[in-house]
N, C-alpha and C. Protein backbone atom coordinates (compact mmCIF):
# COMPACT_ATOMS: atom_id res chain seq x y z
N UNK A 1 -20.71 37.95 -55.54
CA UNK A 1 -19.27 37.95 -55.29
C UNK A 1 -18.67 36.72 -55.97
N UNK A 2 -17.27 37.26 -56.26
CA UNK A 2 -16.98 35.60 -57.30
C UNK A 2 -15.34 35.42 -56.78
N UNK A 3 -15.09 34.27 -57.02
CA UNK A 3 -13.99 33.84 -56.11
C UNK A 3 -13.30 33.28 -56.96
N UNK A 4 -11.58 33.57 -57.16
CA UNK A 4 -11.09 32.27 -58.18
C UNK A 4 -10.85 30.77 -57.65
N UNK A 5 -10.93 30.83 -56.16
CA UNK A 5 -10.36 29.60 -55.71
C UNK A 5 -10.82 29.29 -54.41
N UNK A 6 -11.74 28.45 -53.81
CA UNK A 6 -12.27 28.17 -52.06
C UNK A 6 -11.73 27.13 -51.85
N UNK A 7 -10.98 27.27 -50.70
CA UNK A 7 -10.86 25.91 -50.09
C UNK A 7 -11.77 25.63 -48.80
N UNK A 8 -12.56 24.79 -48.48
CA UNK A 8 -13.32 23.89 -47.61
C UNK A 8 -12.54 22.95 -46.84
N UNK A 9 -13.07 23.46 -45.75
CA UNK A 9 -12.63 22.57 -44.90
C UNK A 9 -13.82 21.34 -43.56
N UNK A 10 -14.30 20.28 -44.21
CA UNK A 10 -15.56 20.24 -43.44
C UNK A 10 -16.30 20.83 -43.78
N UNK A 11 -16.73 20.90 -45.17
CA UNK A 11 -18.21 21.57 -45.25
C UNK A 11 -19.30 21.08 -44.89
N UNK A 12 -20.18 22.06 -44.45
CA UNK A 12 -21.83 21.45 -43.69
C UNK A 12 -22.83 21.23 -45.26
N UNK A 13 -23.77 20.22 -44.81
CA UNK A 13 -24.53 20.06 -46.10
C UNK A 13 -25.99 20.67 -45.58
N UNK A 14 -26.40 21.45 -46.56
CA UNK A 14 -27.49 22.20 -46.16
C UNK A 14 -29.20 21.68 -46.80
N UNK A 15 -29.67 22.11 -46.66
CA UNK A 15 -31.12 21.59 -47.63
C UNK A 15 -31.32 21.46 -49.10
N UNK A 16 -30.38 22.84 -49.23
CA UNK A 16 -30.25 23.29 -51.17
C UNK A 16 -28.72 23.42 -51.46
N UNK A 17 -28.10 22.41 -50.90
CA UNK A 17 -26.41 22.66 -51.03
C UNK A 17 -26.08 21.72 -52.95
N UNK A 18 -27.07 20.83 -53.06
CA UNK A 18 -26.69 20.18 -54.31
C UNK A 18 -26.54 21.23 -55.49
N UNK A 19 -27.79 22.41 -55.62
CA UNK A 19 -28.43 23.24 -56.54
C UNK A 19 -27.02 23.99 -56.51
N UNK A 20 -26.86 25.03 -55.53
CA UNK A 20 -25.65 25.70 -54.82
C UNK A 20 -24.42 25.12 -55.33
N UNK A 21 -23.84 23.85 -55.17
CA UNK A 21 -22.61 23.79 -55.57
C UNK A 21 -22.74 23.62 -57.48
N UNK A 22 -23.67 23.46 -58.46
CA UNK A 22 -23.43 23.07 -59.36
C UNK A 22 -23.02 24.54 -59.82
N UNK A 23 -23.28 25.66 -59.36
CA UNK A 23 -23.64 26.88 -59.77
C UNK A 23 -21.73 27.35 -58.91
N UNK A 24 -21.12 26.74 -58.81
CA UNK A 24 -19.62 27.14 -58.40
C UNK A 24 -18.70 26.97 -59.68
N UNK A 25 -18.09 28.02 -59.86
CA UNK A 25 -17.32 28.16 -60.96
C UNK A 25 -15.78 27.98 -60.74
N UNK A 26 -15.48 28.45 -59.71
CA UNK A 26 -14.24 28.48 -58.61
C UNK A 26 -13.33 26.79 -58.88
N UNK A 27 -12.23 26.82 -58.97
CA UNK A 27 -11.40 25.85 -58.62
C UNK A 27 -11.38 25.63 -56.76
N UNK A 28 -11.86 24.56 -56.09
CA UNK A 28 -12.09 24.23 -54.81
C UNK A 28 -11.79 23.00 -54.33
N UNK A 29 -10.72 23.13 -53.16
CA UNK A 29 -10.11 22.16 -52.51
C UNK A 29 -10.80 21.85 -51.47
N UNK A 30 -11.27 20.88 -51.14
CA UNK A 30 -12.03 20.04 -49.93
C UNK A 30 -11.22 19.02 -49.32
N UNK A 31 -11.23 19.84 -48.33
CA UNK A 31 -10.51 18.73 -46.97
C UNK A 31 -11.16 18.15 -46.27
N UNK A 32 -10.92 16.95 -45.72
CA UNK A 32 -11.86 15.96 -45.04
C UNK A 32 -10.90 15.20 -44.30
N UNK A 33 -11.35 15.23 -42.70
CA UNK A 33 -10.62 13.91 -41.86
C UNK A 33 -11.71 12.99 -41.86
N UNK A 34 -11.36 11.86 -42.25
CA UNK A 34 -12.76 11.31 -41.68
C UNK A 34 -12.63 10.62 -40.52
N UNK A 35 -11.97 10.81 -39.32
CA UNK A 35 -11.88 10.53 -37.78
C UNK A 35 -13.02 11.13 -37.63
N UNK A 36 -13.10 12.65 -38.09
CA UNK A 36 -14.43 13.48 -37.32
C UNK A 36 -15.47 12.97 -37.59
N UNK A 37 -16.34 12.74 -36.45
CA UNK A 37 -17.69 11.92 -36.40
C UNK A 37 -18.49 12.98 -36.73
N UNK A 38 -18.23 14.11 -36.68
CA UNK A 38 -19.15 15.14 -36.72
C UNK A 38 -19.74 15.99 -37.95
N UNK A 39 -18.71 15.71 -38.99
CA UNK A 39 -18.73 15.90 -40.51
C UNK A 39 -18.50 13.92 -40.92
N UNK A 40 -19.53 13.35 -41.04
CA UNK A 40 -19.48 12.47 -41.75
C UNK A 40 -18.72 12.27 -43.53
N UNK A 41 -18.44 11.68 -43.64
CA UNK A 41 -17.52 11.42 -44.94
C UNK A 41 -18.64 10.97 -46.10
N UNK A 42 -19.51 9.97 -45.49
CA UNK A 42 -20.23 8.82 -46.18
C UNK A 42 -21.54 9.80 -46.66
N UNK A 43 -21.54 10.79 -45.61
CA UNK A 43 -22.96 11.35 -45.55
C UNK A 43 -22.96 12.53 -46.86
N UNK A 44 -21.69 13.11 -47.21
CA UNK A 44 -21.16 13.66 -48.35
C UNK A 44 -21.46 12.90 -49.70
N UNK A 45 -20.80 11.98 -49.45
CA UNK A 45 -20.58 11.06 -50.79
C UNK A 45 -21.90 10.55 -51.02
N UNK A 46 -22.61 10.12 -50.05
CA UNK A 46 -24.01 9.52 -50.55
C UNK A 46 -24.62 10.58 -51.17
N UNK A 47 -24.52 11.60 -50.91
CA UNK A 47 -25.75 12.84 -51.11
C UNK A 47 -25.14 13.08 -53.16
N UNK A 48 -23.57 12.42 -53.24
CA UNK A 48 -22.78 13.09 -54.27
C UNK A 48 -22.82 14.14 -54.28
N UNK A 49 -22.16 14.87 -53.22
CA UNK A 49 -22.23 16.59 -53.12
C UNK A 49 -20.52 16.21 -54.10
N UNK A 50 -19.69 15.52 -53.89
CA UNK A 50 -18.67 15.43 -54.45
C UNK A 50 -18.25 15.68 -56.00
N UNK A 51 -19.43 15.23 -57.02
CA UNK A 51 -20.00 15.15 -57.99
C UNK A 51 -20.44 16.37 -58.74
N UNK A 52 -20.57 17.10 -57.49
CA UNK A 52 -21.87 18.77 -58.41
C UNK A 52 -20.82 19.65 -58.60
N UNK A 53 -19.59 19.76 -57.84
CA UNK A 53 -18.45 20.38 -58.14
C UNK A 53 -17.80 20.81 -59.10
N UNK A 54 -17.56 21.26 -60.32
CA UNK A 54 -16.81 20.82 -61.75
C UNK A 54 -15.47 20.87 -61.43
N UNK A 55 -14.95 21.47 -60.67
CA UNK A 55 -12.99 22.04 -60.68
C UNK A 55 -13.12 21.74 -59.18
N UNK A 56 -12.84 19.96 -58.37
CA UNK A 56 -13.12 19.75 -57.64
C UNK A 56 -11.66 19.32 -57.31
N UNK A 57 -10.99 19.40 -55.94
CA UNK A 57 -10.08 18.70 -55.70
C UNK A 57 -10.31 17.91 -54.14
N UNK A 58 -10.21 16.90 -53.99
CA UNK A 58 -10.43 16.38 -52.79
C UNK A 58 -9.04 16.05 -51.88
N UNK A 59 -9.06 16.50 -51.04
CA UNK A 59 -7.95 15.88 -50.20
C UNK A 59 -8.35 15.35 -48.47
N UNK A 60 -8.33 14.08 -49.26
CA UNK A 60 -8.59 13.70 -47.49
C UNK A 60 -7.43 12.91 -46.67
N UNK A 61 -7.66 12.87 -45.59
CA UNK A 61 -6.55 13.50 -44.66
C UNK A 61 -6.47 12.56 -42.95
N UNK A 62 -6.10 11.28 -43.30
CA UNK A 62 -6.60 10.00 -41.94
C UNK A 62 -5.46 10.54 -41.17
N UNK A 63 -5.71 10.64 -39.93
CA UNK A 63 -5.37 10.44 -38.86
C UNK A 63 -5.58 9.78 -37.63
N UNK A 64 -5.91 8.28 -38.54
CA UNK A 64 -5.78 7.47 -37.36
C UNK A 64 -4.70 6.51 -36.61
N UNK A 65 -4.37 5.44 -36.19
CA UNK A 65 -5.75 5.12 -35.34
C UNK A 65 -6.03 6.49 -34.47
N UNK A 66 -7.56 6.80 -34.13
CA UNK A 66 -7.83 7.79 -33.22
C UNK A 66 -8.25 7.51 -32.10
N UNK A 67 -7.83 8.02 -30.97
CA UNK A 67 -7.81 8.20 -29.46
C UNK A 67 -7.84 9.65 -28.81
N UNK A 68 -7.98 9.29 -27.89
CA UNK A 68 -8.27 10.80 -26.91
C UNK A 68 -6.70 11.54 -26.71
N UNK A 69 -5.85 11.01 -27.09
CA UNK A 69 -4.33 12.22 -26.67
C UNK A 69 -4.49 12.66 -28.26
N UNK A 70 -5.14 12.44 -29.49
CA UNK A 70 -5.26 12.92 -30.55
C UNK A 70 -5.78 14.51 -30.39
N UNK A 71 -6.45 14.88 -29.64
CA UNK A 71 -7.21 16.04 -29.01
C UNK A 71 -5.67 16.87 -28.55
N UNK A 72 -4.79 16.29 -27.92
CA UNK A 72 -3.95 17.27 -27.28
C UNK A 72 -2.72 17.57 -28.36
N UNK A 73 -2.48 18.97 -28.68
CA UNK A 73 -1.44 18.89 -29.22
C UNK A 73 -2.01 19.01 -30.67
N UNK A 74 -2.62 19.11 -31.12
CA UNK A 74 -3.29 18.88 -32.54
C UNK A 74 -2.93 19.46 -33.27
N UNK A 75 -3.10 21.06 -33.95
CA UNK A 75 -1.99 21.58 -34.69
C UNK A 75 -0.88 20.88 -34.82
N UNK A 76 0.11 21.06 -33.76
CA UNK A 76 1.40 20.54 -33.69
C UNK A 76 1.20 19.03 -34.49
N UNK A 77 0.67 18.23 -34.06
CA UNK A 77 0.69 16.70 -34.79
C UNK A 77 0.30 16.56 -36.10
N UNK A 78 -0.83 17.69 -36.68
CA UNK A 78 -1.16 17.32 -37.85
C UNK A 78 -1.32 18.39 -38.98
N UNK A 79 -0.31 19.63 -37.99
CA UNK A 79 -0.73 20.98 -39.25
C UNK A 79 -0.35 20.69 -40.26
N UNK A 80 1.19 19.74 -40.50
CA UNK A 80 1.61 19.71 -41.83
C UNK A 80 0.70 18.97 -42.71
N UNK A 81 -0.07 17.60 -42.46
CA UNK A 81 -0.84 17.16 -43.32
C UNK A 81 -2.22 17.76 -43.49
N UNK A 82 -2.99 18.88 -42.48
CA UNK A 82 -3.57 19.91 -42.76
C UNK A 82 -3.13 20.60 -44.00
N UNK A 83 -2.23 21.63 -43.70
CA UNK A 83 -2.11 22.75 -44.44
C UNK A 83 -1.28 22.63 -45.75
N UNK A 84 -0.29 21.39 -46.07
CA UNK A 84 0.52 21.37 -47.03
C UNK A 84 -0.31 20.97 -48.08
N UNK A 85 -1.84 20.02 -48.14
CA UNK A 85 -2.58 20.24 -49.65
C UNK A 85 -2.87 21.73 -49.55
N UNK A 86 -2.89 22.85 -49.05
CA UNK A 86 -3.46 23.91 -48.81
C UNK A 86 -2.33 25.08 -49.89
N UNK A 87 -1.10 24.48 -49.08
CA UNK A 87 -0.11 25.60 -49.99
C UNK A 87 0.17 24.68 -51.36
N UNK A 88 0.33 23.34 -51.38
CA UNK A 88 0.11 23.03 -53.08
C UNK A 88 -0.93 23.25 -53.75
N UNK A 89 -2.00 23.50 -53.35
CA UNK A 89 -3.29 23.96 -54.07
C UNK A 89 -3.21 25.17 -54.31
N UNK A 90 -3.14 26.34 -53.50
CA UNK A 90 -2.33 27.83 -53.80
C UNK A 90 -1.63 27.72 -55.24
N UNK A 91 -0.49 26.98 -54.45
CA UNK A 91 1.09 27.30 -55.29
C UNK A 91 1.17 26.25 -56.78
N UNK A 92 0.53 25.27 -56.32
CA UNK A 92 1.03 24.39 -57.57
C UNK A 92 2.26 23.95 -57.07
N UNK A 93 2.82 24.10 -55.94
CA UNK A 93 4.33 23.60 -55.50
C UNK A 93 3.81 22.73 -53.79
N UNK A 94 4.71 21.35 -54.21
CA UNK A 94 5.26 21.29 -52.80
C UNK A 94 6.25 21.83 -52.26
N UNK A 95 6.49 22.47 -50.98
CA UNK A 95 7.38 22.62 -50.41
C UNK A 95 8.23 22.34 -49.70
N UNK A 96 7.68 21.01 -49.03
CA UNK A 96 9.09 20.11 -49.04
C UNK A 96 9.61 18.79 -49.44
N UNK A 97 8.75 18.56 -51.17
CA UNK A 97 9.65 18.23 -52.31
C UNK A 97 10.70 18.89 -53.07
N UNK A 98 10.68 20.17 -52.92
CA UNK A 98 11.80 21.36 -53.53
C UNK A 98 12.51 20.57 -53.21
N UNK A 99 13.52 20.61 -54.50
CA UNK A 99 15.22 20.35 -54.42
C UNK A 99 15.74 21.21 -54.00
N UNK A 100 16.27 21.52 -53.05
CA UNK A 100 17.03 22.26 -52.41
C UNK A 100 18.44 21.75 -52.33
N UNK A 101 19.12 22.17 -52.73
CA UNK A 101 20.83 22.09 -52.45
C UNK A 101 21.94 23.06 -51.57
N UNK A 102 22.32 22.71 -50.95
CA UNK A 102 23.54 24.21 -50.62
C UNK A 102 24.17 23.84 -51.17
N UNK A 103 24.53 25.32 -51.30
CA UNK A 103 26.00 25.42 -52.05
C UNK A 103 27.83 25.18 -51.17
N UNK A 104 27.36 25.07 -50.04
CA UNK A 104 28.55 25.62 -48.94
C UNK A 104 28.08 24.90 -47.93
N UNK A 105 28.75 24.08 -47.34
CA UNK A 105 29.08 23.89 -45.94
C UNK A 105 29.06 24.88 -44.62
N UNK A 106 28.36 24.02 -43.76
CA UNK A 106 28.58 25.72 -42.54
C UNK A 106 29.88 25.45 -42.05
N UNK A 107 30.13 26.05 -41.51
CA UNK A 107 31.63 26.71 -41.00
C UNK A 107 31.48 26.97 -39.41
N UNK A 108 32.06 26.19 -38.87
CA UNK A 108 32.07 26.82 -37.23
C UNK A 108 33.35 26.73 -36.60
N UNK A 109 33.90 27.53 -35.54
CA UNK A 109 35.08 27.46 -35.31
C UNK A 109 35.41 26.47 -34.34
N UNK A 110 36.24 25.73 -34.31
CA UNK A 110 36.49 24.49 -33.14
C UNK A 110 38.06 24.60 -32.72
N UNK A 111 38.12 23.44 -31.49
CA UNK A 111 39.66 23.40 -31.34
C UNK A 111 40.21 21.93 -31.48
N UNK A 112 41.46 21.87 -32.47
CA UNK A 112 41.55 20.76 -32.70
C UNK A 112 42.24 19.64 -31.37
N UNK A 113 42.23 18.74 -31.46
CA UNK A 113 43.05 17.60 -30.78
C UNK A 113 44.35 18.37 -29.74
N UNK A 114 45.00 19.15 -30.67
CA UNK A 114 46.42 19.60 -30.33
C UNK A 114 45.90 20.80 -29.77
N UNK A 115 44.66 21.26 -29.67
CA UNK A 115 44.77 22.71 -29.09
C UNK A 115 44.72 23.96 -29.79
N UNK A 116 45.07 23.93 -30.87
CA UNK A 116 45.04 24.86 -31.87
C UNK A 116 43.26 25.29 -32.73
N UNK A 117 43.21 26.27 -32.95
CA UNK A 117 41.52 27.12 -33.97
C UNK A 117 41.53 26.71 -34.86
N UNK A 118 40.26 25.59 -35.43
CA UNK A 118 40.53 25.44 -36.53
C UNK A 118 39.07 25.66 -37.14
N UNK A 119 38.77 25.87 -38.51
CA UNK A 119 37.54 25.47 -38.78
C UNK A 119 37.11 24.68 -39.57
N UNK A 120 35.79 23.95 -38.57
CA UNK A 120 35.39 22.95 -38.72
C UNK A 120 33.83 22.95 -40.16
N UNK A 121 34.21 22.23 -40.93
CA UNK A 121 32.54 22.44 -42.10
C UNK A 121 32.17 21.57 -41.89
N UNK A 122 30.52 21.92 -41.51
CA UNK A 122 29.65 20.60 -41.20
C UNK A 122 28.89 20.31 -42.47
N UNK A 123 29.07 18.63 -42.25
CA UNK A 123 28.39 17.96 -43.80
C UNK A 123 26.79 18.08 -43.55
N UNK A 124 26.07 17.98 -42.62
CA UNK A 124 24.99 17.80 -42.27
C UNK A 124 24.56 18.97 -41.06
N UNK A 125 23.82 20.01 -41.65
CA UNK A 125 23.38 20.94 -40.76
C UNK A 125 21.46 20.87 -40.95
N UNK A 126 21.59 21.34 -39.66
CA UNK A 126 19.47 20.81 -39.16
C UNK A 126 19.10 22.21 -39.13
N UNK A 127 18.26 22.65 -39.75
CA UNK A 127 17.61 23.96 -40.10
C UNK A 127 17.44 24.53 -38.62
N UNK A 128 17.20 24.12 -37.93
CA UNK A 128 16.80 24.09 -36.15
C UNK A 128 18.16 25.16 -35.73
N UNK A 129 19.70 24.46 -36.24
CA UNK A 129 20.79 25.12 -35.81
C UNK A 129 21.07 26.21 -36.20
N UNK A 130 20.36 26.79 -37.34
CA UNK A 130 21.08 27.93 -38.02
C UNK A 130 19.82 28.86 -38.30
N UNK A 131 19.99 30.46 -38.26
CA UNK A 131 19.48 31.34 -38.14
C UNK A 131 18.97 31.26 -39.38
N UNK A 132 17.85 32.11 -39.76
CA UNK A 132 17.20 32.07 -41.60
C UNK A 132 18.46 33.08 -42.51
N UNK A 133 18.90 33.87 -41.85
CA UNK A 133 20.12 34.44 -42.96
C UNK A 133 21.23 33.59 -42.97
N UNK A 134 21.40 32.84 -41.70
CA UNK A 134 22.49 31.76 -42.30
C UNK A 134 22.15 30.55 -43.08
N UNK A 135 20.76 30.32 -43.08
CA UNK A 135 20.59 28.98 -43.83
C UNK A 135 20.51 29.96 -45.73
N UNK A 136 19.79 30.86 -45.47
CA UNK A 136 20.05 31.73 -46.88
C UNK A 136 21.44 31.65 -47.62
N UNK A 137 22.34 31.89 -46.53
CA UNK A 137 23.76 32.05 -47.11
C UNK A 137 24.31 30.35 -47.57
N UNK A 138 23.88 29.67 -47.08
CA UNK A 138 23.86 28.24 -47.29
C UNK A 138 23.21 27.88 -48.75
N UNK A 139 22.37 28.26 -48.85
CA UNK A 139 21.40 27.72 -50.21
C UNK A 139 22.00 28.84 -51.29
N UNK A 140 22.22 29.86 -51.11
CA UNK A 140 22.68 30.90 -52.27
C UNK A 140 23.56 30.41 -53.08
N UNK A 141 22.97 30.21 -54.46
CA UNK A 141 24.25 29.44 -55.30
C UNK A 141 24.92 30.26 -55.70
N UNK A 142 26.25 29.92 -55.70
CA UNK A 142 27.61 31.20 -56.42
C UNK A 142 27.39 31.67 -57.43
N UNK A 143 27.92 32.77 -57.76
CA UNK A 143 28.33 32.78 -59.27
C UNK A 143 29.25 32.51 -59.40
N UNK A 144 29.56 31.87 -60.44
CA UNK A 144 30.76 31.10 -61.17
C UNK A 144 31.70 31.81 -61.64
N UNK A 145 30.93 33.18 -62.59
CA UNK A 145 31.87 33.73 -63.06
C UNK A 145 32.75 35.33 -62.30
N UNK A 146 31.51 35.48 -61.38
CA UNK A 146 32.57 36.43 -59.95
C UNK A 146 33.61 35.49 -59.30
N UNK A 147 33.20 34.24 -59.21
CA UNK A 147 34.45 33.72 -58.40
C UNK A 147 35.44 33.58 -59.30
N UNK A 148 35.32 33.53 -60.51
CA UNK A 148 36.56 33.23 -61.31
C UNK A 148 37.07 34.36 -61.19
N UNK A 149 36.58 35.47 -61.34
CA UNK A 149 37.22 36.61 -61.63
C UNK A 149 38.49 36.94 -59.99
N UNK A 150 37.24 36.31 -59.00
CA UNK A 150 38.10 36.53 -57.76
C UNK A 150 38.99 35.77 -57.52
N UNK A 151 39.17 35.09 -58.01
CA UNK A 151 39.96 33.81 -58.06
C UNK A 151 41.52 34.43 -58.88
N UNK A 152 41.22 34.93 -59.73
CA UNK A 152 42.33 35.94 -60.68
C UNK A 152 42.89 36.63 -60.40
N UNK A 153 42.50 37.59 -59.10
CA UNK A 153 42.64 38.95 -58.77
C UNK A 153 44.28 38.92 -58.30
């Protein structure tokens, strides 16, 4: 079976793992915390399993200082520095280095001072507040030349 791409996470080192990895053709991302006592870091590198790799990418990944509330909550605390070498290794993209711009202000309706409807555009909206088709409608850049035309009408 042949693979274009493995990512590892904590790999175990086996008896014949040196022979085994020279014989990988695959582009392969290796993740490593080295908090975990249980996958040694040192015990890798001494063996130079790091080395037999040819299309090797390493990403390692501290989360310390480490303590026992590190255990609770874990995903949540550390999926993003988990999984984001995971989707740049995929993609070739970070995703939240993207330049992202809106085009538009959100729009919500308020009442002013005097009592009267007015609407209000917020300079600063938190992805948290707005639904995924409204943040869509936010990032969708215009066309220039429909609005001119609407602009004419």
């Amino acid at each position: 079976m042949r693979f274009e791409t493995v990512i590892a996470f904590h790999p175990s080192l086996g008896t014949d793992t040196a022979e085994t990895l020279k014989k990988v053709q695959a582009r392969v991302l290796l993740q490593w915390i080295p908090a975990d006592m249980f996958h040694p870091w040192k015990k890798w590198t001494q063996a130079k399993m790091n080395e037999k790799i040819e299309n090797l990418t390493v990403e390692i990944t501290k989360i310390h200082p480490w303590h026992a509330d590190c255990a609770k909550q874990t995903y949540k605390k550390f999926s993003t520095q988990v999984c984001l070498p995971v989707v740049k290794f995929l993609t070739g993209k970070d995703p939240i280095m993207e330049n992202k711009t809106a085009s538009k202000a959100r729009e919500i309706k308020m009442v002013s001072a005097t009592g009267s409807t007015i609407t209000g555009r917020m300079n600063i909206t938190f992805a948290h507040d707005v639904t995924e088709e409204e943040m869509e409608a936010l990032m969708k850049q215009p066309d220039i030349n429909q609005e001119a035309i609407n602009v004419y009408k």
